[in-house]
PDB file of N, CA and C in Angstrom:
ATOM      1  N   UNK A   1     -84.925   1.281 -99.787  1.00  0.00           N
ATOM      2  CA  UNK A   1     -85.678   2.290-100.461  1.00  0.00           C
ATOM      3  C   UNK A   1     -86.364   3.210 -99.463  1.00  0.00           C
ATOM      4  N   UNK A   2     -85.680   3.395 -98.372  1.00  0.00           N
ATOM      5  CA  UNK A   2     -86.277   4.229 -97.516  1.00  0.00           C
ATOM      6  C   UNK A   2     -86.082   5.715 -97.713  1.00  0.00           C
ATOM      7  N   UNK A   3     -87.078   6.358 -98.032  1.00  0.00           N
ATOM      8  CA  UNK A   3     -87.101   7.853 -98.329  1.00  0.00           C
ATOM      9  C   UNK A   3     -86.514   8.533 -99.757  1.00  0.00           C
ATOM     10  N   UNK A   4     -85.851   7.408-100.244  1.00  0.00           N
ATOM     11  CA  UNK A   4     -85.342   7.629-101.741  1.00  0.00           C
ATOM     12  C   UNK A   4     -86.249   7.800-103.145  1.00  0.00           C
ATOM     13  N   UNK A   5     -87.694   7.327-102.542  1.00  0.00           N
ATOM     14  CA  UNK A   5     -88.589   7.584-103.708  1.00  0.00           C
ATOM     15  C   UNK A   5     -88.485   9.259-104.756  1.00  0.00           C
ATOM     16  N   UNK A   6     -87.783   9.697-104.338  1.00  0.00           N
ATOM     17  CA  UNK A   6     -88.205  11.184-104.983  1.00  0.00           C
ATOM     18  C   UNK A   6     -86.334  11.557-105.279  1.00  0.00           C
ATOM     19  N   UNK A   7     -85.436  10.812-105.455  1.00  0.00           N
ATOM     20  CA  UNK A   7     -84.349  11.546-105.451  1.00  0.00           C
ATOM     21  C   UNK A   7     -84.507  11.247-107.456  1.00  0.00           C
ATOM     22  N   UNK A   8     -84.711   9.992-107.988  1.00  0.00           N
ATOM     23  CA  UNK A   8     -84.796  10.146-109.039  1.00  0.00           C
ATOM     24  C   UNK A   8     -85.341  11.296-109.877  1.00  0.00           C
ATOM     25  N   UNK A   9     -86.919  11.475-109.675  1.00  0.00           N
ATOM     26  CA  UNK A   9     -87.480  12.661-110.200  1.00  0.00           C
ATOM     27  C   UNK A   9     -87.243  13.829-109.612  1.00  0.00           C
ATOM     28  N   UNK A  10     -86.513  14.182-108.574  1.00  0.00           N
ATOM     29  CA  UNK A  10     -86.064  15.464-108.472  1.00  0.00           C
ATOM     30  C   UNK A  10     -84.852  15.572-109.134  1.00  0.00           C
ATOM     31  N   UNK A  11     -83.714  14.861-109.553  1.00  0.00           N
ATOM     32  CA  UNK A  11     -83.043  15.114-110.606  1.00  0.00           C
ATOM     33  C   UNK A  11     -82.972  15.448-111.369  1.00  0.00           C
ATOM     34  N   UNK A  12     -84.148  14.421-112.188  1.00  0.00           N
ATOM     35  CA  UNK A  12     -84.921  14.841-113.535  1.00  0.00           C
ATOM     36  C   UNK A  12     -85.135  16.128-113.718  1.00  0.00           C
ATOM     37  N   UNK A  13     -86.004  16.813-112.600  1.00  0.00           N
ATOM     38  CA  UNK A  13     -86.443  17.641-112.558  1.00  0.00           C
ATOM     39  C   UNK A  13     -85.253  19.068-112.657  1.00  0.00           C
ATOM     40  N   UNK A  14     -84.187  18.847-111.643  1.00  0.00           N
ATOM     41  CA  UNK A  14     -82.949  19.779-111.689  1.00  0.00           C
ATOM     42  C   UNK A  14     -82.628  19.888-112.873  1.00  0.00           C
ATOM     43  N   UNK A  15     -82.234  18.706-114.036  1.00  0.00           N
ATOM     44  CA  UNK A  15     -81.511  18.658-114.961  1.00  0.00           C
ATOM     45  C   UNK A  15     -82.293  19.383-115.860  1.00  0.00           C
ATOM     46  N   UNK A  16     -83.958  19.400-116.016  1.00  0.00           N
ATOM     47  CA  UNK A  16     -84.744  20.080-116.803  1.00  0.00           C
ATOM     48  C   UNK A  16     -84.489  21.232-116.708  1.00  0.00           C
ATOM     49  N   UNK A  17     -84.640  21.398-115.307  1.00  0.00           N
ATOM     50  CA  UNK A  17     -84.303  22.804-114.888  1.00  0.00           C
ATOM     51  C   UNK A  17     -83.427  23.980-115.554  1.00  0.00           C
ATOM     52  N   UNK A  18     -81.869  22.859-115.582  1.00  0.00           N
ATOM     53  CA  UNK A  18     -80.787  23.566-116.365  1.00  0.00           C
ATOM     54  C   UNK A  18     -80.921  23.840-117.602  1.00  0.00           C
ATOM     55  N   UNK A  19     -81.208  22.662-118.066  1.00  0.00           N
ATOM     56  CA  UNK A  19     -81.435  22.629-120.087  1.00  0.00           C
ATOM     57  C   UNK A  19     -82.237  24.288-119.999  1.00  0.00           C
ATOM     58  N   UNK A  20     -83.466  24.200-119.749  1.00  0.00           N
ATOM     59  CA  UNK A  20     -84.531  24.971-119.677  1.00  0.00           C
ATOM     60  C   UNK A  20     -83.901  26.607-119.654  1.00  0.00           C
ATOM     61  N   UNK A  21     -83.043  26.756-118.309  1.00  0.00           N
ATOM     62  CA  UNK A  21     -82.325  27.994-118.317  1.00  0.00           C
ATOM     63  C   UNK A  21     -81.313  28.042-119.238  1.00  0.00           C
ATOM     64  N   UNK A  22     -80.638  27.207-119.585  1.00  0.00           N
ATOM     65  CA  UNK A  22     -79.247  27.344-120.972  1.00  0.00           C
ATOM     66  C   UNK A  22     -80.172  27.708-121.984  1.00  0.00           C
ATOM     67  N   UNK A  23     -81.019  26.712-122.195  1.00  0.00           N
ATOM     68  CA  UNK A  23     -81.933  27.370-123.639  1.00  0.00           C
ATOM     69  C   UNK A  23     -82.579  28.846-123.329  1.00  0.00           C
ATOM     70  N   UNK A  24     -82.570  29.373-122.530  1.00  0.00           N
ATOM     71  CA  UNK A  24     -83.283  30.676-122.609  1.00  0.00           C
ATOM     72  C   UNK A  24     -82.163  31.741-122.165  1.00  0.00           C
ATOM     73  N   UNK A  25     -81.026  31.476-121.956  1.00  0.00           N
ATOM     74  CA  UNK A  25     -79.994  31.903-122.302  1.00  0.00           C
ATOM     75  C   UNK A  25     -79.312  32.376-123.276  1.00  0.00           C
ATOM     76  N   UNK A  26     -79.341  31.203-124.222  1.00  0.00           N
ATOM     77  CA  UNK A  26     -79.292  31.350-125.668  1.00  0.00           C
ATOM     78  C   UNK A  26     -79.972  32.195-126.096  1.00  0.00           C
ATOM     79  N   UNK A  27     -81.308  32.173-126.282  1.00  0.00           N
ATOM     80  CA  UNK A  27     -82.029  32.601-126.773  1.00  0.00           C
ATOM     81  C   UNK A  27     -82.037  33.900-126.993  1.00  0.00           C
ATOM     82  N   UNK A  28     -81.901  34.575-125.759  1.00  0.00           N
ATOM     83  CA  UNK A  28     -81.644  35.780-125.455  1.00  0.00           C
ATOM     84  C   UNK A  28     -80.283  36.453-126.180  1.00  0.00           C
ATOM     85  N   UNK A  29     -79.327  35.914-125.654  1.00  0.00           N
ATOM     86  CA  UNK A  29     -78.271  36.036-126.546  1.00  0.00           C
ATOM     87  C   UNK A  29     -78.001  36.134-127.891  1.00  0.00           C
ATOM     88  N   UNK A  30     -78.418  35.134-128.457  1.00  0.00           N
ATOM     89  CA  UNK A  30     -78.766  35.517-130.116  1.00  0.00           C
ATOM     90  C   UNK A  30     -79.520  36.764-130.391  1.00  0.00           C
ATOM     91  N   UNK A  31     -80.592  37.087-129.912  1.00  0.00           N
ATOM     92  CA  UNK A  31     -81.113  38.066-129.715  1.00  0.00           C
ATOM     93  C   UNK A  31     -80.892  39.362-129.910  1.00  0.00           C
ATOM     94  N   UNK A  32     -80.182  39.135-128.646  1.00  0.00           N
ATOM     95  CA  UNK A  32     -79.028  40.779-128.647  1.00  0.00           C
ATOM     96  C   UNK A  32     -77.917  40.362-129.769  1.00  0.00           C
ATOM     97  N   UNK A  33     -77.347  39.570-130.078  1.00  0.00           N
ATOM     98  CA  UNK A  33     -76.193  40.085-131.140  1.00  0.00           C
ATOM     99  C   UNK A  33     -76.920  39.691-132.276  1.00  0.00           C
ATOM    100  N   UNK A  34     -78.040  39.446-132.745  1.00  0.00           N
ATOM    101  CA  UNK A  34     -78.925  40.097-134.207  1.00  0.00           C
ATOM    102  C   UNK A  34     -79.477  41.264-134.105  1.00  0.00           C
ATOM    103  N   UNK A  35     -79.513  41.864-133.180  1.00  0.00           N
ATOM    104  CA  UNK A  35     -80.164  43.318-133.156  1.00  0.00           C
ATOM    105  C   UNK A  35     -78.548  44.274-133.114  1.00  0.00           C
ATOM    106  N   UNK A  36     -77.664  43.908-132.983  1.00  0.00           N
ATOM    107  CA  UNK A  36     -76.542  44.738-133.087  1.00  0.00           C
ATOM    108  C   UNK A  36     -75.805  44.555-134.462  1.00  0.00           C
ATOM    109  N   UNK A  37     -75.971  43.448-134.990  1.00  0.00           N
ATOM    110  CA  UNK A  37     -75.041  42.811-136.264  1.00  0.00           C
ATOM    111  C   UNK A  37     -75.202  43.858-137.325  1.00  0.00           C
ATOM    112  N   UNK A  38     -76.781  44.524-137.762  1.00  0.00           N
ATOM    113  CA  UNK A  38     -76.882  45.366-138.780  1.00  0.00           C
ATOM    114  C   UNK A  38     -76.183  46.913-138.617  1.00  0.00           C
ATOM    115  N   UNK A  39     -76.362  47.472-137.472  1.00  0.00           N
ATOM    116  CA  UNK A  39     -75.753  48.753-137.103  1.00  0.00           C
ATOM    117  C   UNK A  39     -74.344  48.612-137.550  1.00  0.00           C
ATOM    118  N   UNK A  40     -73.760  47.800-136.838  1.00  0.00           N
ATOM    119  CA  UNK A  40     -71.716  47.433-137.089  1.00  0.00           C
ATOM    120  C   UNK A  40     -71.800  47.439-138.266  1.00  0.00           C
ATOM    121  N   UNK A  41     -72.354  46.721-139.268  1.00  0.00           N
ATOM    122  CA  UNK A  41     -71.956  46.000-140.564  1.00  0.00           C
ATOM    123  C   UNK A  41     -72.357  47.728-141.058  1.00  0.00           C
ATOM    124  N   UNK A  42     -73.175  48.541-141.209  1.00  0.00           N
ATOM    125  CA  UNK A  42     -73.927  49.822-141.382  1.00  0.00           C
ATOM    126  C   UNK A  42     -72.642  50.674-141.515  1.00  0.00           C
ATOM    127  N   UNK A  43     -72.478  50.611-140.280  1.00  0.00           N
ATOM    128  CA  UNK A  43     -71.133  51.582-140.056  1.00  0.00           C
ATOM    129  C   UNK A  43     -70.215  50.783-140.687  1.00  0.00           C
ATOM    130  N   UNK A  44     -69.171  50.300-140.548  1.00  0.00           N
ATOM    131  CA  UNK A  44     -68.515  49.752-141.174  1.00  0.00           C
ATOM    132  C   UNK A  44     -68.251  50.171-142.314  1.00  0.00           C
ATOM    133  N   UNK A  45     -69.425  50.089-142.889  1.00  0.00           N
ATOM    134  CA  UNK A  45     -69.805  50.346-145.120  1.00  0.00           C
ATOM    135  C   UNK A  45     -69.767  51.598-144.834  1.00  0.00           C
ATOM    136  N   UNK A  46     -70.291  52.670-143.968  1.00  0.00           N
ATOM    137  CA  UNK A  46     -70.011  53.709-144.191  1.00  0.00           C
ATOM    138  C   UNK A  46     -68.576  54.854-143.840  1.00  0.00           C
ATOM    139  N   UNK A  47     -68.072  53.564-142.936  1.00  0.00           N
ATOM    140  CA  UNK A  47     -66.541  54.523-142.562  1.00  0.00           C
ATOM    141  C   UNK A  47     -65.739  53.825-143.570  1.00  0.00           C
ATOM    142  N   UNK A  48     -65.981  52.700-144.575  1.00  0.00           N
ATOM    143  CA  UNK A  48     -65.425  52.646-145.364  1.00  0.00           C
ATOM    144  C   UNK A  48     -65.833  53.299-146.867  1.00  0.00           C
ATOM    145  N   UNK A  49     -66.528  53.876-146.948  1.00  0.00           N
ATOM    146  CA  UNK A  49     -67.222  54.445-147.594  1.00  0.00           C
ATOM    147  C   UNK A  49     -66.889  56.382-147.706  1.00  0.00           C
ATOM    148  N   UNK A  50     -66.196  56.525-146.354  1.00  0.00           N
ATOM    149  CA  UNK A  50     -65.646  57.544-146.108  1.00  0.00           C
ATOM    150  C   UNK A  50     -64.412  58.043-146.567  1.00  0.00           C
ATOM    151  N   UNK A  51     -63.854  56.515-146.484  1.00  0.00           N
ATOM    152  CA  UNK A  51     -62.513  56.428-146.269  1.00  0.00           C
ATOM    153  C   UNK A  51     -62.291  56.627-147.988  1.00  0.00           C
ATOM    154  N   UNK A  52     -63.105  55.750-148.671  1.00  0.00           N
ATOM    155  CA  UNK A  52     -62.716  56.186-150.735  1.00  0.00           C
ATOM    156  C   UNK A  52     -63.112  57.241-150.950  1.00  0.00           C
ATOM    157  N   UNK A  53     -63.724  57.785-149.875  1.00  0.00           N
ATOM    158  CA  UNK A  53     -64.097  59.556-150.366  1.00  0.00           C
ATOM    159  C   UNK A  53     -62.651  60.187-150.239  1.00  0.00           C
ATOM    160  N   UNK A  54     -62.249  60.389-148.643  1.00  0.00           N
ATOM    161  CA  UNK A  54     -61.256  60.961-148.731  1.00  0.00           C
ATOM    162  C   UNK A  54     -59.813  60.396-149.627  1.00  0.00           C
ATOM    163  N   UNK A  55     -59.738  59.242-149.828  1.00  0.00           N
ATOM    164  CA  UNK A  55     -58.564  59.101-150.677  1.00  0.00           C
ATOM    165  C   UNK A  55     -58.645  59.440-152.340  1.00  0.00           C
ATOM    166  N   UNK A  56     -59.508  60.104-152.560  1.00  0.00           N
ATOM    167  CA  UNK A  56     -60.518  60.871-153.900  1.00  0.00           C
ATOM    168  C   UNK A  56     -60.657  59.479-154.772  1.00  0.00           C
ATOM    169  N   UNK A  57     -61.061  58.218-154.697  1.00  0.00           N
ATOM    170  CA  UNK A  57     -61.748  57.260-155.176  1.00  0.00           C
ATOM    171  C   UNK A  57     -63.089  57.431-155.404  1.00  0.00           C
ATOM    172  N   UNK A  58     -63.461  58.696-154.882  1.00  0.00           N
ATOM    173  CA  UNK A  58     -65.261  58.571-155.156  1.00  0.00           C
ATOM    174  C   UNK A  58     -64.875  60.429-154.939  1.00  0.00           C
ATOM    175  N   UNK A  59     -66.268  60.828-156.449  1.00  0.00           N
ATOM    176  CA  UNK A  59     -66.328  62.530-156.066  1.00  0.00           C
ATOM    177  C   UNK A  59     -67.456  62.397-155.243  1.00  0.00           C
ATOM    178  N   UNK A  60     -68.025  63.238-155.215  1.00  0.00           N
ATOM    179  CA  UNK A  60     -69.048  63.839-154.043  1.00  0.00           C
ATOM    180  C   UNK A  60     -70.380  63.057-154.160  1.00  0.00           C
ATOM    181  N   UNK A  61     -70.395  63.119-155.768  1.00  0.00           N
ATOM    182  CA  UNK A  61     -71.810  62.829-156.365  1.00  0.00           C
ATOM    183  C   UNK A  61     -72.298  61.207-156.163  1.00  0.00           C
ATOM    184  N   UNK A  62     -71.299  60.775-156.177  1.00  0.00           N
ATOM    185  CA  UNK A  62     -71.180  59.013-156.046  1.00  0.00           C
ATOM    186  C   UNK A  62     -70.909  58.721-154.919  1.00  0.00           C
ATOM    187  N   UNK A  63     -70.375  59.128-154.030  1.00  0.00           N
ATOM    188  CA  UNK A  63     -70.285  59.337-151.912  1.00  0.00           C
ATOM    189  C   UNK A  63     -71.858  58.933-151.934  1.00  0.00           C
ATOM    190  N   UNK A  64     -72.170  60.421-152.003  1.00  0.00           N
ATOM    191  CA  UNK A  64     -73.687  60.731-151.198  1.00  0.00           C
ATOM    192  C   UNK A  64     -74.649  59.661-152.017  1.00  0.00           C
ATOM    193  N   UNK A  65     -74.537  59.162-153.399  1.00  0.00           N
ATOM    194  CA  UNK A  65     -75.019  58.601-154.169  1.00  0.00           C
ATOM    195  C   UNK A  65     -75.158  56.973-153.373  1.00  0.00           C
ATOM    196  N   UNK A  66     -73.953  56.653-152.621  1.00  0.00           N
ATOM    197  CA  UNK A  66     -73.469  55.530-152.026  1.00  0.00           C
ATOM    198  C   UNK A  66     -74.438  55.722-150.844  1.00  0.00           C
ATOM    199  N   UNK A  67     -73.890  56.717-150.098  1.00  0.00           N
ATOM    200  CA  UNK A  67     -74.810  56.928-148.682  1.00  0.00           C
ATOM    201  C   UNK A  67     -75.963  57.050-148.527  1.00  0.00           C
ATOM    202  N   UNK A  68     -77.016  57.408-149.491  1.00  0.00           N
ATOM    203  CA  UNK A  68     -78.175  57.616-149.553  1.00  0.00           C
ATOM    204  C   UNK A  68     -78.393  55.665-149.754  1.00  0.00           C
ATOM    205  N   UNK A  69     -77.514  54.681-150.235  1.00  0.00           N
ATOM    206  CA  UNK A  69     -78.138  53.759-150.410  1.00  0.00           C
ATOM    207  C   UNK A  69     -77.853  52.501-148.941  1.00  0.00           C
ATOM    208  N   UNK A  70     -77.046  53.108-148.375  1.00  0.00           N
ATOM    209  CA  UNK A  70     -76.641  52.711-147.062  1.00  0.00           C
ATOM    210  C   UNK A  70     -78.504  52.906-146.152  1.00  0.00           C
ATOM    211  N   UNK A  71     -78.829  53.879-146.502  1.00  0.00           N
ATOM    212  CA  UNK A  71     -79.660  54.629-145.245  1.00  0.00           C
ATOM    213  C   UNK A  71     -80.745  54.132-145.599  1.00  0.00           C
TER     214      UNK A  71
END
């Protein structure tokens, strides 16, 4: 046991280390793709939303009627 007193708890300590940074990794990550998820899904409804305009599935009045409920 010569000089080995500290290899245990510095392990410990490394391995905390990691967890510690993966979890705030995550964290972050989720983060950013919930702050992007509503914009895509936004657009999306509205280029599809475009798209029954131009194939005359929707007149004008029911478009903008649609888009005003997008916004």
């Amino acid at each position: 046991m010569h000089g080995n007193g500290w290899v245990w708890p510095m392990g410990f300590m490394m391995i905390g280390g990691l967890i510690l940074a993966v979890i705030i990794v995550a964290a972050v990550w989720l983060a950013v793709a919930n702050t992007r998820r509503p914009a895509d899904r936004n657009d999306s409804a509205r280029r599809v939303l475009a798209e029954r305009y131009a194939r005359g599935e929707l007149d004008a009045e029911e478009y903008h009627r649609r888009l005003d409920g997008l916004r």
